[in-house]
PDB file of N, CA and C in Angstrom:
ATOM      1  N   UNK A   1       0.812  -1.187   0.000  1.00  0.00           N
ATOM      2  CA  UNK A   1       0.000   0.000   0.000  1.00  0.00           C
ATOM      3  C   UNK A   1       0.860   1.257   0.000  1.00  0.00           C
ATOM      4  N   UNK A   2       2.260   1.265   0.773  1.00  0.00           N
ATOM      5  CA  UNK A   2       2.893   2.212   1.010  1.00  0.00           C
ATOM      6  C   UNK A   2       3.530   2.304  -0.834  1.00  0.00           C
ATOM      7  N   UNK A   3       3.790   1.561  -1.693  1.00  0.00           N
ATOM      8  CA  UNK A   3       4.481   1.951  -2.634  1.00  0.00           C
ATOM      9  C   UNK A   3       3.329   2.291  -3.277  1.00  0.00           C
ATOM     10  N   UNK A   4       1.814   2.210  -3.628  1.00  0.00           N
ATOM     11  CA  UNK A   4       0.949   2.427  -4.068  1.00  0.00           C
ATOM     12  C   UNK A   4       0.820   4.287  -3.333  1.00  0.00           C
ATOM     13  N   UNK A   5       1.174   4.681  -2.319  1.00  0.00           N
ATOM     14  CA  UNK A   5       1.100   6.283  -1.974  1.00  0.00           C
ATOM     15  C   UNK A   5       1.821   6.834  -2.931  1.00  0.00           C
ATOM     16  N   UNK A   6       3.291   6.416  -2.711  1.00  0.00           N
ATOM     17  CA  UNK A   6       4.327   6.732  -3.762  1.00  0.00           C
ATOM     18  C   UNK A   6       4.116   7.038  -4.990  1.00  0.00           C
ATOM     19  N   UNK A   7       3.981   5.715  -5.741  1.00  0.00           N
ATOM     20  CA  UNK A   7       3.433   6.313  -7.249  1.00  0.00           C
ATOM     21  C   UNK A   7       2.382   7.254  -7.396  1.00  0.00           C
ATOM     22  N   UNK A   8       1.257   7.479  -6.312  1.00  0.00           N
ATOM     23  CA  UNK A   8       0.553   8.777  -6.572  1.00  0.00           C
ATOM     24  C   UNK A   8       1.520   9.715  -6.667  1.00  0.00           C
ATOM     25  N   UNK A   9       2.400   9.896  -5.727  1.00  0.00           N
ATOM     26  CA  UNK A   9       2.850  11.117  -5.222  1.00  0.00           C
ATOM     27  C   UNK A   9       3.603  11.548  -6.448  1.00  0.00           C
ATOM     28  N   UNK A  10       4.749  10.681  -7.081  1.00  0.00           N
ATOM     29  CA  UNK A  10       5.450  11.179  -8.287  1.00  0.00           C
ATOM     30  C   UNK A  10       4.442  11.530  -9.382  1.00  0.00           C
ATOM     31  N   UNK A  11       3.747  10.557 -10.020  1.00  0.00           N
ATOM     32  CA  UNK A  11       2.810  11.128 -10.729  1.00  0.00           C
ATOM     33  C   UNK A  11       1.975  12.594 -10.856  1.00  0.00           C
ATOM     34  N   UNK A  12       1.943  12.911  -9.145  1.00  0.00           N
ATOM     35  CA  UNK A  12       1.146  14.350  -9.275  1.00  0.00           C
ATOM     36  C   UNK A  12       2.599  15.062  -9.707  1.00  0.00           C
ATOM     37  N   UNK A  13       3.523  15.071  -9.340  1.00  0.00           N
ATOM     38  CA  UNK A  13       4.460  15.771  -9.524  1.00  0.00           C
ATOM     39  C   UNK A  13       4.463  15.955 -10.689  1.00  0.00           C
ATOM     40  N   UNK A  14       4.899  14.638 -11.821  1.00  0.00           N
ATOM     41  CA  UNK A  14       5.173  14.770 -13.022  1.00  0.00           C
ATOM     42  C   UNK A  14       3.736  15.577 -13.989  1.00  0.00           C
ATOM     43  N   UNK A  15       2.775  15.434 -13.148  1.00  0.00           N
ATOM     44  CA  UNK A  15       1.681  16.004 -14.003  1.00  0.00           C
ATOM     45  C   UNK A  15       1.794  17.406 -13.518  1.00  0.00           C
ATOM     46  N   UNK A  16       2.491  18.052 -12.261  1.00  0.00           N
ATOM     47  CA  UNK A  16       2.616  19.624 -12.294  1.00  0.00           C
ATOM     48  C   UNK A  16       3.911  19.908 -13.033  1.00  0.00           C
ATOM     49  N   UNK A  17       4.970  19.330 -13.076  1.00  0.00           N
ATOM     50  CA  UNK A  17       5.886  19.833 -13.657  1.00  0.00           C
ATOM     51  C   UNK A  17       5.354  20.053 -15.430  1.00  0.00           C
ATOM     52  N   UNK A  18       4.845  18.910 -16.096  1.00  0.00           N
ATOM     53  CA  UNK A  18       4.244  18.997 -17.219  1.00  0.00           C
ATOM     54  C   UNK A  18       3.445  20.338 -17.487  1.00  0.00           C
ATOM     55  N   UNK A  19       2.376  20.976 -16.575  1.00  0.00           N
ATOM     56  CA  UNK A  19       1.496  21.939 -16.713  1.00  0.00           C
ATOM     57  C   UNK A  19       2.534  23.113 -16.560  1.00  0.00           C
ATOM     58  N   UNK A  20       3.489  23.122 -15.445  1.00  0.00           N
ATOM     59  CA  UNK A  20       4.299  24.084 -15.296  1.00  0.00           C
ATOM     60  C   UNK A  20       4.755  24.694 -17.046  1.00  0.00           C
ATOM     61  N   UNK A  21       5.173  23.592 -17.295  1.00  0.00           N
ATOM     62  CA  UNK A  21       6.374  23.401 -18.261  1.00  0.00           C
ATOM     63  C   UNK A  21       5.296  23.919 -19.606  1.00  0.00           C
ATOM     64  N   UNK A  22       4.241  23.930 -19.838  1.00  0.00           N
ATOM     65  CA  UNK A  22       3.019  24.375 -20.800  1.00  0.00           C
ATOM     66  C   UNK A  22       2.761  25.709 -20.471  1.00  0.00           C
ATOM     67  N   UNK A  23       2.536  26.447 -19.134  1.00  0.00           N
ATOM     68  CA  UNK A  23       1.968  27.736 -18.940  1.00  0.00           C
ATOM     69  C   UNK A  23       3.726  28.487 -19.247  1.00  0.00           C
ATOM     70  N   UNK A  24       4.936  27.782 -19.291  1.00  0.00           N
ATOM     71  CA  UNK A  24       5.822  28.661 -19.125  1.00  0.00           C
ATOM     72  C   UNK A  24       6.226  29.120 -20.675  1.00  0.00           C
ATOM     73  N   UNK A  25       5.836  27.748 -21.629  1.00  0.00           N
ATOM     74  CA  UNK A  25       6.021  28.148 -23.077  1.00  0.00           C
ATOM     75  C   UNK A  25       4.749  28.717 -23.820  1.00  0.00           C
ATOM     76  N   UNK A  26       3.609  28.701 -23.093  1.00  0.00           N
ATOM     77  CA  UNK A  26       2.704  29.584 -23.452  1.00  0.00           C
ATOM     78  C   UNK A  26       3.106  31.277 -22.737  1.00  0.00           C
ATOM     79  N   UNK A  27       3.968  31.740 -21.983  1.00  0.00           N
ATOM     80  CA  UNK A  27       4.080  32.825 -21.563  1.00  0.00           C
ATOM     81  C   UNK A  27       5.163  33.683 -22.396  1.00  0.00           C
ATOM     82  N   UNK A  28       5.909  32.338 -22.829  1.00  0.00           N
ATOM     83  CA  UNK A  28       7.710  32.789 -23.798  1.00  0.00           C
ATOM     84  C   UNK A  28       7.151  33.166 -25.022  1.00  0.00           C
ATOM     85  N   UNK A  29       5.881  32.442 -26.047  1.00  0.00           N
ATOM     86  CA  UNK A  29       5.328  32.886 -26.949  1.00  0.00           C
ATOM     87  C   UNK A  29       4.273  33.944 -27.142  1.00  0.00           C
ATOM     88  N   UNK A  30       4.186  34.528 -25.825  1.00  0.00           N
ATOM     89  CA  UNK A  30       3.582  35.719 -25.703  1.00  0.00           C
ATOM     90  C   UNK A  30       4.365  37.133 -25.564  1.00  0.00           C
ATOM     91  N   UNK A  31       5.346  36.855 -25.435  1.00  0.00           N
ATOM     92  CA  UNK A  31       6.684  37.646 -25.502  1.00  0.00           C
ATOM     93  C   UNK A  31       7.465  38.567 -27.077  1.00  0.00           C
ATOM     94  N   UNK A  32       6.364  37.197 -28.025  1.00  0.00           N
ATOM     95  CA  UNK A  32       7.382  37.238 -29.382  1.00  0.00           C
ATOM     96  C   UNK A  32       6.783  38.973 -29.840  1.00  0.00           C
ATOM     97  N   UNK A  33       7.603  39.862 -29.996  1.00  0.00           N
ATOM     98  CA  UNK A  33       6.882  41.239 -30.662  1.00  0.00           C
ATOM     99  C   UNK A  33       6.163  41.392 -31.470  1.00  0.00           C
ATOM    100  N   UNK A  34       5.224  42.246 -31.446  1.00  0.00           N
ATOM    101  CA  UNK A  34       3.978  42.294 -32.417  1.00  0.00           C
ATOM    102  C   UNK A  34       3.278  43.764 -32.578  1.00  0.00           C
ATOM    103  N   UNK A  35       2.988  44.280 -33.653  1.00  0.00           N
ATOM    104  CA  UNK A  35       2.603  45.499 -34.082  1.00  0.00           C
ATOM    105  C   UNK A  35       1.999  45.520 -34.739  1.00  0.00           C
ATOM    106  N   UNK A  36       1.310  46.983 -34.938  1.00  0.00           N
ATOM    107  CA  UNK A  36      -0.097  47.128 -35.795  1.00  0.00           C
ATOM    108  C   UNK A  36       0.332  48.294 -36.440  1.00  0.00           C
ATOM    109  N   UNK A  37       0.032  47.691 -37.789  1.00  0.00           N
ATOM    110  CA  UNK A  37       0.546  49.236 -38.590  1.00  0.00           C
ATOM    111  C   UNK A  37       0.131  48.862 -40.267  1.00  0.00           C
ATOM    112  N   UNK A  38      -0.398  50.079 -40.530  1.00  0.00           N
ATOM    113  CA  UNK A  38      -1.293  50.439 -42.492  1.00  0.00           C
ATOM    114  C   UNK A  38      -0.367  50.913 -42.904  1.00  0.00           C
ATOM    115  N   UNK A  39       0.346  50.246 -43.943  1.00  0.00           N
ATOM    116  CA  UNK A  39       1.163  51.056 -44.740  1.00  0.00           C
ATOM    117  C   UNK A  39       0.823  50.762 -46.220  1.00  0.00           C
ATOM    118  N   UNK A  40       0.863  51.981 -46.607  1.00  0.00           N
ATOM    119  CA  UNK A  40       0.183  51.809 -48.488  1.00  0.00           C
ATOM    120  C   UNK A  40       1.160  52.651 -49.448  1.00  0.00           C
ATOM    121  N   UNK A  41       2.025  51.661 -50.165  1.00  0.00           N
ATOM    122  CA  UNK A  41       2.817  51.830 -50.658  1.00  0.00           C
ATOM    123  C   UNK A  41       4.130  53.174 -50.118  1.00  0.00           C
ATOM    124  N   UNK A  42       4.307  52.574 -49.260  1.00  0.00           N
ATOM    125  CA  UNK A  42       5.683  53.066 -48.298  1.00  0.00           C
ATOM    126  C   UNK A  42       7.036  52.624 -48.849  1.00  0.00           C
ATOM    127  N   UNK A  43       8.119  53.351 -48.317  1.00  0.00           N
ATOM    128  CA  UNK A  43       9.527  52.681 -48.752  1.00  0.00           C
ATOM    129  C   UNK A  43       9.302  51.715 -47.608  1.00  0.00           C
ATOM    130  N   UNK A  44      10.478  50.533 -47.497  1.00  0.00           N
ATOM    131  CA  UNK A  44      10.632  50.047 -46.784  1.00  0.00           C
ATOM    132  C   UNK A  44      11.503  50.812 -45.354  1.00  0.00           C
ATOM    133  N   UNK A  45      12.287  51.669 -45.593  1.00  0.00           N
ATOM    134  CA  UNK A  45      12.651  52.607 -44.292  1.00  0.00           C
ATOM    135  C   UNK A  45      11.173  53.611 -44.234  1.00  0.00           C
ATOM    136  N   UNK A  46      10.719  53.817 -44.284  1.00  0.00           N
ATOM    137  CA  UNK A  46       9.306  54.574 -43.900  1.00  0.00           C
ATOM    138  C   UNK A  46       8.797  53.610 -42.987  1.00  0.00           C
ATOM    139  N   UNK A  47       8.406  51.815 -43.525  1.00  0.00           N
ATOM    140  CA  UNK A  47       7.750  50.971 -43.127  1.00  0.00           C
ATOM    141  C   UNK A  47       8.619  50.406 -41.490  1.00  0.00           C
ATOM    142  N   UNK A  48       9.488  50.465 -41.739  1.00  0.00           N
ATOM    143  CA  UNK A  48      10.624  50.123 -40.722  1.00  0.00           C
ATOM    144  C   UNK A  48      10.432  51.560 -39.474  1.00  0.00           C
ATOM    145  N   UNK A  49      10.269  52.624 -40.145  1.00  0.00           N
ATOM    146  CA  UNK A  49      10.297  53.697 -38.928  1.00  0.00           C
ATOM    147  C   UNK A  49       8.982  53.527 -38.291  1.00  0.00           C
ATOM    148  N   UNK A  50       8.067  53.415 -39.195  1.00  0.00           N
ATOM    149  CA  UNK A  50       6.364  53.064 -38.552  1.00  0.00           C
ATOM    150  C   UNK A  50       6.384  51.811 -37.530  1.00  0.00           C
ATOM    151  N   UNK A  51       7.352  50.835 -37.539  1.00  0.00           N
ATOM    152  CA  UNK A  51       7.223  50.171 -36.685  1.00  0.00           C
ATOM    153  C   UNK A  51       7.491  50.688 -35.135  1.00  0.00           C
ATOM    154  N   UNK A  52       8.500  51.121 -35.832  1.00  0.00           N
ATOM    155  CA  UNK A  52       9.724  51.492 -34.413  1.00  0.00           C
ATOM    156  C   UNK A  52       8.852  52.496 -33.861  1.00  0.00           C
ATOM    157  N   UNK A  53       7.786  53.489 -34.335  1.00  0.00           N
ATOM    158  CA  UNK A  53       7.299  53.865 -33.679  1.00  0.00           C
ATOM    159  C   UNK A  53       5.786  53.248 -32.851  1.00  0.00           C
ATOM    160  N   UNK A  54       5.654  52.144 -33.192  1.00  0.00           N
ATOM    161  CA  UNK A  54       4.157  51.676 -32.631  1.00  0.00           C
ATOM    162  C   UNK A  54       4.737  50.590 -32.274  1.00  0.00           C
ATOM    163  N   UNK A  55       6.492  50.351 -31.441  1.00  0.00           N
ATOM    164  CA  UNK A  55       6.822  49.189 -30.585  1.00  0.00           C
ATOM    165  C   UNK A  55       7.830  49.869 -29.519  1.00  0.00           C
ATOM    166  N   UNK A  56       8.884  48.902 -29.565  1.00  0.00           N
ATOM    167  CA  UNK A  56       9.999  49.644 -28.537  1.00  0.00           C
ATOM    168  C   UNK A  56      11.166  49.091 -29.145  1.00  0.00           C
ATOM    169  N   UNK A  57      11.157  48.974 -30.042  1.00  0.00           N
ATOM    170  CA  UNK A  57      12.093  47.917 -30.971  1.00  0.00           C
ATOM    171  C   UNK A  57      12.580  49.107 -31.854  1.00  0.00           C
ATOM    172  N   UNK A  58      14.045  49.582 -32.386  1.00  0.00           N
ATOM    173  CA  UNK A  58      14.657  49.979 -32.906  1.00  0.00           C
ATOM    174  C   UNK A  58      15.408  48.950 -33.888  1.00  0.00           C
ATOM    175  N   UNK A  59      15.283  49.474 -35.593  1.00  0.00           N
ATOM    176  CA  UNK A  59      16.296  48.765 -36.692  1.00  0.00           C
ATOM    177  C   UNK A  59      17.319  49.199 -36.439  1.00  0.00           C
ATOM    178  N   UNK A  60      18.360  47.981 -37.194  1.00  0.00           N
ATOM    179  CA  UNK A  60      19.638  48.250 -37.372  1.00  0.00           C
ATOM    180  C   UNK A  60      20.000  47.769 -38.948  1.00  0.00           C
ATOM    181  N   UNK A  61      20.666  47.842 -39.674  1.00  0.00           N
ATOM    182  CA  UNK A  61      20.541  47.645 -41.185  1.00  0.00           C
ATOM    183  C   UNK A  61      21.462  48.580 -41.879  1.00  0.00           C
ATOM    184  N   UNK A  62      22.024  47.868 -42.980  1.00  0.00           N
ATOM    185  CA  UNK A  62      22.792  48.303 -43.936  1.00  0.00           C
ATOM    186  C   UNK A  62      22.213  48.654 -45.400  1.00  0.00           C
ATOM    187  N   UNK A  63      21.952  49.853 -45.985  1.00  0.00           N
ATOM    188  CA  UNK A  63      20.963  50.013 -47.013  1.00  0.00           C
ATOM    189  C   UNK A  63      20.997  49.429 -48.152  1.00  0.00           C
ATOM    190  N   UNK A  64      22.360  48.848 -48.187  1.00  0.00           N
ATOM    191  CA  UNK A  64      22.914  48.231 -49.311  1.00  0.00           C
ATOM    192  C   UNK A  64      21.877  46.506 -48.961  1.00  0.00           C
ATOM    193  N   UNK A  65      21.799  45.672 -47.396  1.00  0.00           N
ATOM    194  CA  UNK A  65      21.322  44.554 -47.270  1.00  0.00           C
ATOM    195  C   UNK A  65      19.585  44.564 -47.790  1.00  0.00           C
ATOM    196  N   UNK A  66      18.990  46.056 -47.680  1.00  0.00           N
ATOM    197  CA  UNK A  66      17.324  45.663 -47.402  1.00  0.00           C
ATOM    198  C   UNK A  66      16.732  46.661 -48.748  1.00  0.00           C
ATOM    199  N   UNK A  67      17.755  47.670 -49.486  1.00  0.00           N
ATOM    200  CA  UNK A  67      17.033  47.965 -50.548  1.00  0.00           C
ATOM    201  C   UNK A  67      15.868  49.121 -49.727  1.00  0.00           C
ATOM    202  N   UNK A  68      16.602  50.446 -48.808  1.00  0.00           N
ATOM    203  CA  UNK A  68      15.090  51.106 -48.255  1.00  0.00           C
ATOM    204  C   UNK A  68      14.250  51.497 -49.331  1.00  0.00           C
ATOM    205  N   UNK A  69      14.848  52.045 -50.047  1.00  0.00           N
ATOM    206  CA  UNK A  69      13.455  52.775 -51.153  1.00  0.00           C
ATOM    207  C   UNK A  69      12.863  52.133 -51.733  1.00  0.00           C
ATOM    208  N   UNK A  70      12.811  50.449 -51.848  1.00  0.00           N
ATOM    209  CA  UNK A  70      11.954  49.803 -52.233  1.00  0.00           C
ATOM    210  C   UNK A  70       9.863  50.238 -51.664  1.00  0.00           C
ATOM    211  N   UNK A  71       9.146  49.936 -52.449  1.00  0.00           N
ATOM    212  CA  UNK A  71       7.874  50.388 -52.009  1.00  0.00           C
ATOM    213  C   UNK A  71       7.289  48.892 -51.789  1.00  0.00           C
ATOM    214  N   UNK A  72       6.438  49.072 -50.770  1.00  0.00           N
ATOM    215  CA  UNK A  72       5.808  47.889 -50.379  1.00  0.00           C
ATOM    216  C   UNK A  72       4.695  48.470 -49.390  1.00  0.00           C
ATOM    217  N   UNK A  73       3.312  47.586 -49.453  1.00  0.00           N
ATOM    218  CA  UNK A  73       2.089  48.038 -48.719  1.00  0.00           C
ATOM    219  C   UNK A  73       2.271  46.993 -47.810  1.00  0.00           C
ATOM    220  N   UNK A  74       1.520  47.253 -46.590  1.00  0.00           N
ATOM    221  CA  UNK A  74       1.458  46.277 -45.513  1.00  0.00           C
ATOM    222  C   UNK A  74       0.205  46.880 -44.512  1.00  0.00           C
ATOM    223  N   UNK A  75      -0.809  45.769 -44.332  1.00  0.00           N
ATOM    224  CA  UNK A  75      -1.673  45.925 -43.343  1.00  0.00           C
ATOM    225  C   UNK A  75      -1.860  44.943 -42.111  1.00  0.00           C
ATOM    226  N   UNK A  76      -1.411  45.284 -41.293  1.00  0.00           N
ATOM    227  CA  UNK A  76      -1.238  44.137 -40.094  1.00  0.00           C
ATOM    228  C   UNK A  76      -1.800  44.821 -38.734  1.00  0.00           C
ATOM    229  N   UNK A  77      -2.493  43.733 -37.968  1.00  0.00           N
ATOM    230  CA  UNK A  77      -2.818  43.922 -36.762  1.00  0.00           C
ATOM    231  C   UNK A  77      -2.732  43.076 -35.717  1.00  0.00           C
ATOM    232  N   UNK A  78      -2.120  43.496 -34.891  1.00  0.00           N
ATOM    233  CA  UNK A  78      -1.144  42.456 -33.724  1.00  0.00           C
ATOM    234  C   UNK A  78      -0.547  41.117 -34.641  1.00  0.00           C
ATOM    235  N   UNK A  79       0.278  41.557 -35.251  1.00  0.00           N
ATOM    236  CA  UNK A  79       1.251  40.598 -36.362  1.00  0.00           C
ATOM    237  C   UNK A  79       2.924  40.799 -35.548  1.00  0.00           C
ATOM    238  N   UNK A  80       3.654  39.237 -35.718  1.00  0.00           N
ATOM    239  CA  UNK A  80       4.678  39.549 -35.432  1.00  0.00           C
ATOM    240  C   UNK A  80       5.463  40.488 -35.848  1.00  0.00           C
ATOM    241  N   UNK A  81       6.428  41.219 -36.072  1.00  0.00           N
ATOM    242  CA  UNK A  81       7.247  41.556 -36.470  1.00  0.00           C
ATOM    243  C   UNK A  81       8.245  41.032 -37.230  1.00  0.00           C
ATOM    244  N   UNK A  82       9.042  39.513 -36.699  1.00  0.00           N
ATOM    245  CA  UNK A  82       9.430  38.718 -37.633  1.00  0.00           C
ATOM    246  C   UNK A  82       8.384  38.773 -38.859  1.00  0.00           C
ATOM    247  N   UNK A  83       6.715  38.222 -38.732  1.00  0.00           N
ATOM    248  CA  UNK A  83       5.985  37.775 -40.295  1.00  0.00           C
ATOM    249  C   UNK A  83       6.130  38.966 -40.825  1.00  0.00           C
ATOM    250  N   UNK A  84       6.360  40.261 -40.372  1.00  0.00           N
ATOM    251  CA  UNK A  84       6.029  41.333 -41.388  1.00  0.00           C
ATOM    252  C   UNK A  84       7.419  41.625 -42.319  1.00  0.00           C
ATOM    253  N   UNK A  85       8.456  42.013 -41.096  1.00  0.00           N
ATOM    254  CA  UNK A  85       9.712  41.548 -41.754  1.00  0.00           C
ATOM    255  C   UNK A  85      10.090  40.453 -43.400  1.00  0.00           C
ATOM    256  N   UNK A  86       9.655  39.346 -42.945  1.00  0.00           N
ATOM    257  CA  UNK A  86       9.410  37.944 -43.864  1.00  0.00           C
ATOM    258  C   UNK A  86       9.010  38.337 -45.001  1.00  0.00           C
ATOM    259  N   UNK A  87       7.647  38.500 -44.534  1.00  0.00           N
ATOM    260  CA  UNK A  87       7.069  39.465 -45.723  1.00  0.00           C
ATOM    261  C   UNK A  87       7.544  40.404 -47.025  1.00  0.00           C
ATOM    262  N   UNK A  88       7.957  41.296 -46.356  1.00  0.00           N
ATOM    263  CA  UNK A  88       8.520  42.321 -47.616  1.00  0.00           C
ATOM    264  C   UNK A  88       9.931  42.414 -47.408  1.00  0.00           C
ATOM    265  N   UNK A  89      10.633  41.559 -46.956  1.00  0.00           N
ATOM    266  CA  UNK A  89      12.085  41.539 -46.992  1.00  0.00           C
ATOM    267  C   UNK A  89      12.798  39.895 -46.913  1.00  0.00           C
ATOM    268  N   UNK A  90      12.368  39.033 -48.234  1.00  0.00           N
ATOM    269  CA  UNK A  90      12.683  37.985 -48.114  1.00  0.00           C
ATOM    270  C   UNK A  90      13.476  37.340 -47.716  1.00  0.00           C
ATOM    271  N   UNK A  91      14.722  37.951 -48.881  1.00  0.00           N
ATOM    272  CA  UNK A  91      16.062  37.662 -48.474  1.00  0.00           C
ATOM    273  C   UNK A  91      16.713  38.380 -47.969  1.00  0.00           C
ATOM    274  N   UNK A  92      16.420  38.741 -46.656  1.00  0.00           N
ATOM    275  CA  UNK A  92      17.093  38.979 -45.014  1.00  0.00           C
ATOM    276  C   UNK A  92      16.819  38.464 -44.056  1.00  0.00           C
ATOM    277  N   UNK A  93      17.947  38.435 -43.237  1.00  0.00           N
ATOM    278  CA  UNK A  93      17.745  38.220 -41.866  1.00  0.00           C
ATOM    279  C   UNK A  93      17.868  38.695 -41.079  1.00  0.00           C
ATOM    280  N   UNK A  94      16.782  38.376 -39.578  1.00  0.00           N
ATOM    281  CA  UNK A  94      16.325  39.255 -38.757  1.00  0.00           C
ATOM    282  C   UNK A  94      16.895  38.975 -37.625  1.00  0.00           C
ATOM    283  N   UNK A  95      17.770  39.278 -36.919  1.00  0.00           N
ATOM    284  CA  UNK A  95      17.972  39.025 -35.448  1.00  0.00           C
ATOM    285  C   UNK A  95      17.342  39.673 -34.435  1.00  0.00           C
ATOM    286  N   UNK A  96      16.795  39.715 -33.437  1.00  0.00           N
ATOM    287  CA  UNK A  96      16.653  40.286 -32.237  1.00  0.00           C
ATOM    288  C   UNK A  96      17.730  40.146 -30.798  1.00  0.00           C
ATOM    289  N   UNK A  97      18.176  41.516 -31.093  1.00  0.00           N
ATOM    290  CA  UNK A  97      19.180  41.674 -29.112  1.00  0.00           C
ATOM    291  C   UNK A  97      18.771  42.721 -28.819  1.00  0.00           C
ATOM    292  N   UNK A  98      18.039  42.044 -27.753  1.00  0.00           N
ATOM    293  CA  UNK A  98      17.204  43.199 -27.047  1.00  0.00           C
ATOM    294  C   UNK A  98      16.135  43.978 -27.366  1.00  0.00           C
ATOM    295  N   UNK A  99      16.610  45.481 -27.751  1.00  0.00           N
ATOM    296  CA  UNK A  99      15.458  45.742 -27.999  1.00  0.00           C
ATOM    297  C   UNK A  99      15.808  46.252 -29.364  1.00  0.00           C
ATOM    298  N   UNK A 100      17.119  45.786 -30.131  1.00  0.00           N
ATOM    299  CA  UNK A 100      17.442  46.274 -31.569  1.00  0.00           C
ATOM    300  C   UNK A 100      17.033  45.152 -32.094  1.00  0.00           C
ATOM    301  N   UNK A 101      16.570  45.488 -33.522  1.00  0.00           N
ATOM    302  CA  UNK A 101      16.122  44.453 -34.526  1.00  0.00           C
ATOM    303  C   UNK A 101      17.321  44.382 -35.847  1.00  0.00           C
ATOM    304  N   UNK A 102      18.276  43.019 -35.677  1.00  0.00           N
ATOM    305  CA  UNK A 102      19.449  43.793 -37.108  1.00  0.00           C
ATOM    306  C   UNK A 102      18.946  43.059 -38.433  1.00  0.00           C
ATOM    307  N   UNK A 103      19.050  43.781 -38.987  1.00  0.00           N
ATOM    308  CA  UNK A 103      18.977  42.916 -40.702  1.00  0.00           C
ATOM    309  C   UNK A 103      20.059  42.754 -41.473  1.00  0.00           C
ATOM    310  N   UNK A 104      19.969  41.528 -41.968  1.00  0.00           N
ATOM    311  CA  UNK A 104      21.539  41.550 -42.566  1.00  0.00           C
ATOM    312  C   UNK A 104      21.041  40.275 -43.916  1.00  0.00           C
ATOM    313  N   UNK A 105      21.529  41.245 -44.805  1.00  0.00           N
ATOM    314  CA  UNK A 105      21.435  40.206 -46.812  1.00  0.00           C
ATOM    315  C   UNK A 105      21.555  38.352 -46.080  1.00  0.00           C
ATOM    316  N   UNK A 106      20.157  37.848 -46.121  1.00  0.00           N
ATOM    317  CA  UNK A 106      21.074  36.135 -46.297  1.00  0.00           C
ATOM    318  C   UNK A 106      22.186  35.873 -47.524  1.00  0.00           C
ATOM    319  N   UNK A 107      23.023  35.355 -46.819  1.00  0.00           N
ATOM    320  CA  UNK A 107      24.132  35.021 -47.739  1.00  0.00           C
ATOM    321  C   UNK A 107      24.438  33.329 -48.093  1.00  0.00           C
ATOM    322  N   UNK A 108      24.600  33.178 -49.843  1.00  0.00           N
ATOM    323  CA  UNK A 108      24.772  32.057 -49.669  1.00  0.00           C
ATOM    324  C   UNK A 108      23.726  31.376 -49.985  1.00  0.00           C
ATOM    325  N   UNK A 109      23.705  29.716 -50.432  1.00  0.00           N
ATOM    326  CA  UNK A 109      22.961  28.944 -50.680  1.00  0.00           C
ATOM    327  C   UNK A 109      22.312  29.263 -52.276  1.00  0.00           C
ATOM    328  N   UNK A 110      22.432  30.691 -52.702  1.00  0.00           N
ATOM    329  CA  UNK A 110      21.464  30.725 -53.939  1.00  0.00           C
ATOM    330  C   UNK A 110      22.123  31.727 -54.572  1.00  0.00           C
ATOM    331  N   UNK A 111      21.768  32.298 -56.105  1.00  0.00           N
ATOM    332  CA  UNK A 111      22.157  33.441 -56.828  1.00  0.00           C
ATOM    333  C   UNK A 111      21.774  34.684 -55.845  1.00  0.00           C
ATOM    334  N   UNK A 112      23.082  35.151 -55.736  1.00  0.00           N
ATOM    335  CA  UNK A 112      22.571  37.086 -55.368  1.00  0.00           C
ATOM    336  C   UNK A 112      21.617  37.553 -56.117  1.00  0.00           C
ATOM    337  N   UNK A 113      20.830  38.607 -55.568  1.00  0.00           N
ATOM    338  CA  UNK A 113      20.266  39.355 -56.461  1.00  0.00           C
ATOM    339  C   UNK A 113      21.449  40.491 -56.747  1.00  0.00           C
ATOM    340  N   UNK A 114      21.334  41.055 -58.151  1.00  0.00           N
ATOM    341  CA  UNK A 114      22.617  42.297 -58.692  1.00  0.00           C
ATOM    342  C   UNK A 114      22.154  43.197 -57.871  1.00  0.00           C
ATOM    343  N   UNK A 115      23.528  44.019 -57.822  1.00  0.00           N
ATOM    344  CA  UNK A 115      22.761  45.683 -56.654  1.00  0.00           C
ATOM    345  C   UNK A 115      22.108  46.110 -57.455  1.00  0.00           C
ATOM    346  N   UNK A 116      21.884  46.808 -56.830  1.00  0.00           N
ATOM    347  CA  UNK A 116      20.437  47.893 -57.286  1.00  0.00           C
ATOM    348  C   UNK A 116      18.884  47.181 -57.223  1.00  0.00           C
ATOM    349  N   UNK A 117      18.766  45.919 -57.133  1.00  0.00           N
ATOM    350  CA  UNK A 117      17.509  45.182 -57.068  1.00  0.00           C
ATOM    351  C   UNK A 117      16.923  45.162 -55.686  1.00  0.00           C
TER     352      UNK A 117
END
């Protein structure tokens, strides 16, 4: 009977650590940044400053990696920031430290696009 207490006892455990372990990656994915912002046919540095102003997140970027004067529309509401990024800036990548966002040309794996594109 006494090893029959036991296995209750671990079991509740393993079933709180489990729930623990669910409310803590439901709290980390509530974390991921997200913004709301209309943009209709914007450069992409226009679209990039509209963020930075309706988050707390500042770009970092090389004009040569993201092409600013490119034009692109975007309508999003509580959208990550990564999908919007994704979106109109394919081939880049996005890091987050902190509260800077860097972009940098993916390199590699495929044909460059020529400058000026």
């Amino acid at each position: 009977m006494n090893e029959l207490n036991v296995l209750k006892r671990i079991c509740r455990h393993l079933y709180l650590a489990v729930l623990l372990c669910a409310v803590s990656a439901a709290t980390a994915s509530a974390q991921v940044p997200t913004v709301t912002v209309d943009a209709k046919n914007v450069t992409i540095k226009e679209l990039l400053q509209r963020i930075e102003a309706n988050s707390q997140y500042t770009f970092a970027y090389i004009d040569a990696d993201i092409n600013p004067d490119k034009r692109v529309s975007v309508k999003a509401v509580n959208r990550s920031i990564a999908s919007i990024v994704a979106e109109v800036l394919p081939n880049v990548n996005m890091e987050v430290k902190g509260l800077k966002i860097v972009l940098t040309a993916k390199r590699g794996g495929g044909i460059a696009d020529p400058p000026g594109r």
